[in-house]
Protein backbone atom coordinates (compact mmCIF):
# COMPACT_ATOMS: atom_id res chain seq x y z
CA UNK A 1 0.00 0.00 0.00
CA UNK A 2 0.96 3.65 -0.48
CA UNK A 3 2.52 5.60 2.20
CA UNK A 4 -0.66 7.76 2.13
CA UNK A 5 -3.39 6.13 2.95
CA UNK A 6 -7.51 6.84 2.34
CA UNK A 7 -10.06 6.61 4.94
CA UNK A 8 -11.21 3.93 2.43
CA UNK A 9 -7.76 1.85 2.45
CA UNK A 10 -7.56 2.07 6.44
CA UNK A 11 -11.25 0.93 6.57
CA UNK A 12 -10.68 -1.95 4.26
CA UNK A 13 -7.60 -3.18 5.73
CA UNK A 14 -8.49 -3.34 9.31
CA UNK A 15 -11.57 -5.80 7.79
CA UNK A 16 -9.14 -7.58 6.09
CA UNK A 17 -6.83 -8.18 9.27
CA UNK A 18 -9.84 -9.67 10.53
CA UNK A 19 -11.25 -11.51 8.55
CA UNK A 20 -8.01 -12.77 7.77
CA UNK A 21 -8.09 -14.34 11.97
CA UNK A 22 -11.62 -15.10 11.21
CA UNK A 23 -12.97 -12.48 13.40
CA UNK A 24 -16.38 -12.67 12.92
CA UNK A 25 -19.61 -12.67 15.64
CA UNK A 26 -18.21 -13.54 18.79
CA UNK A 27 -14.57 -14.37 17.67
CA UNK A 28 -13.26 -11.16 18.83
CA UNK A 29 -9.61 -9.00 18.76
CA UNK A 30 -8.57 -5.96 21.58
CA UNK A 31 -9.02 -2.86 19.59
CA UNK A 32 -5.20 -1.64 21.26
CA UNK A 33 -3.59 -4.23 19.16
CA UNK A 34 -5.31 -3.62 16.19
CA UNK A 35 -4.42 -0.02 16.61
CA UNK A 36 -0.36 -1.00 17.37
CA UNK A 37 -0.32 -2.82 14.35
CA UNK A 38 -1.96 -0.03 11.83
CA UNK A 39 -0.37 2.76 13.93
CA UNK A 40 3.14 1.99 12.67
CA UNK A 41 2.26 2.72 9.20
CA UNK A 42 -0.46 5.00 9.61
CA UNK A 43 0.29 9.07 11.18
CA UNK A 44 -1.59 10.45 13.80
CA UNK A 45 -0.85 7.81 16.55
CA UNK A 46 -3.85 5.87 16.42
CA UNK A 47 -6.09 8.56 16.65
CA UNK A 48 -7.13 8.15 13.01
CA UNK A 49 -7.72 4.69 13.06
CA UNK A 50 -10.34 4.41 16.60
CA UNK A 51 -12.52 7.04 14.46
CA UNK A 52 -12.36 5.08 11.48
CA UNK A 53 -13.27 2.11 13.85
CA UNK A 54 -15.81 4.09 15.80
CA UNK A 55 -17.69 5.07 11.82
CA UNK A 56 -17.54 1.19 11.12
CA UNK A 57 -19.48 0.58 14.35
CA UNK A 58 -21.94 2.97 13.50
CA UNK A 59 -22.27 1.48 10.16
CA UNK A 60 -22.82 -1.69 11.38
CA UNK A 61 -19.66 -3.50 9.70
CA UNK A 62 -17.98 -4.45 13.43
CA UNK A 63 -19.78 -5.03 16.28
CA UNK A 64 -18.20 -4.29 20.05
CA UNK A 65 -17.40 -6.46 22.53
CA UNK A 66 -16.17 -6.92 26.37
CA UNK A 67 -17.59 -2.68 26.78
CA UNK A 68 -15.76 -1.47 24.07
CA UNK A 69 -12.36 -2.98 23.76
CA UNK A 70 -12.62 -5.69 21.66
CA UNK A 71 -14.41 -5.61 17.87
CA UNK A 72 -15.89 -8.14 15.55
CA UNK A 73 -16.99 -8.50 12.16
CA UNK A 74 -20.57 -8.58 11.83
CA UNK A 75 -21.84 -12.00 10.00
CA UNK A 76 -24.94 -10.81 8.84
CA UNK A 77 -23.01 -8.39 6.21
CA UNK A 78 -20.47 -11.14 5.15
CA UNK A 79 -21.17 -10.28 1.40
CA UNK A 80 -20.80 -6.40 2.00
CA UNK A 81 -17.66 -6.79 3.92
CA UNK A 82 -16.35 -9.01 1.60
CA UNK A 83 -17.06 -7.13 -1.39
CA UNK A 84 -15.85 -3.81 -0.05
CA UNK A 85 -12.52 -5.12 0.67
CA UNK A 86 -11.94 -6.74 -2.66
CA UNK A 87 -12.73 -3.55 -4.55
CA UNK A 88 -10.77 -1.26 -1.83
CA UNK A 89 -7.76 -3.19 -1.72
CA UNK A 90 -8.20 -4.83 -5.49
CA UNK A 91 -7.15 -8.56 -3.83
């Protein structure tokens, strides 16, 4: 990926990290590692990414978990999630 990175291309790629552990329903991941992991390549320190995470929960695409620190995929939009990170990351 480029070093710049769209709201689009963040979005996509923390779906595809888990999806990729098969993080979906109640197969959950701690949002703070998620976060180290993007942070390194992404600016802002993290900030960026918990909004982007926080606009995904709103959507619908992850649910929450454990009051807030641990995320999810949501199963019922399998083909949405799916679909959105093929065309986003062209894999």
């Amino acid at each position: 990926m480029p070093s710049r990175y769209t709201d689009e291309e963040i979005m996509a790629d923390i779906m595809n990290r888990l999806m990729r552990r098969g993080c979906w329903g109640s197969r959950y991941l701690p949002i703070d590692t998620l976060v180290n992991w993007l942070s390194k390549k992404i600016k802002r320190d993290g900030k960026r990414i918990k909004k982007l995470i926080k606009e995904m929960v709103k959507d619908g695409y992850l649910l929450v978990h454990k009051g807030g620190r641990t995320i999810s995929l949501n199963p019922a939009l399998n083909k949405e999630i799916i679909g959105y990170i093929n065309e986003s990351l062209k894999v």
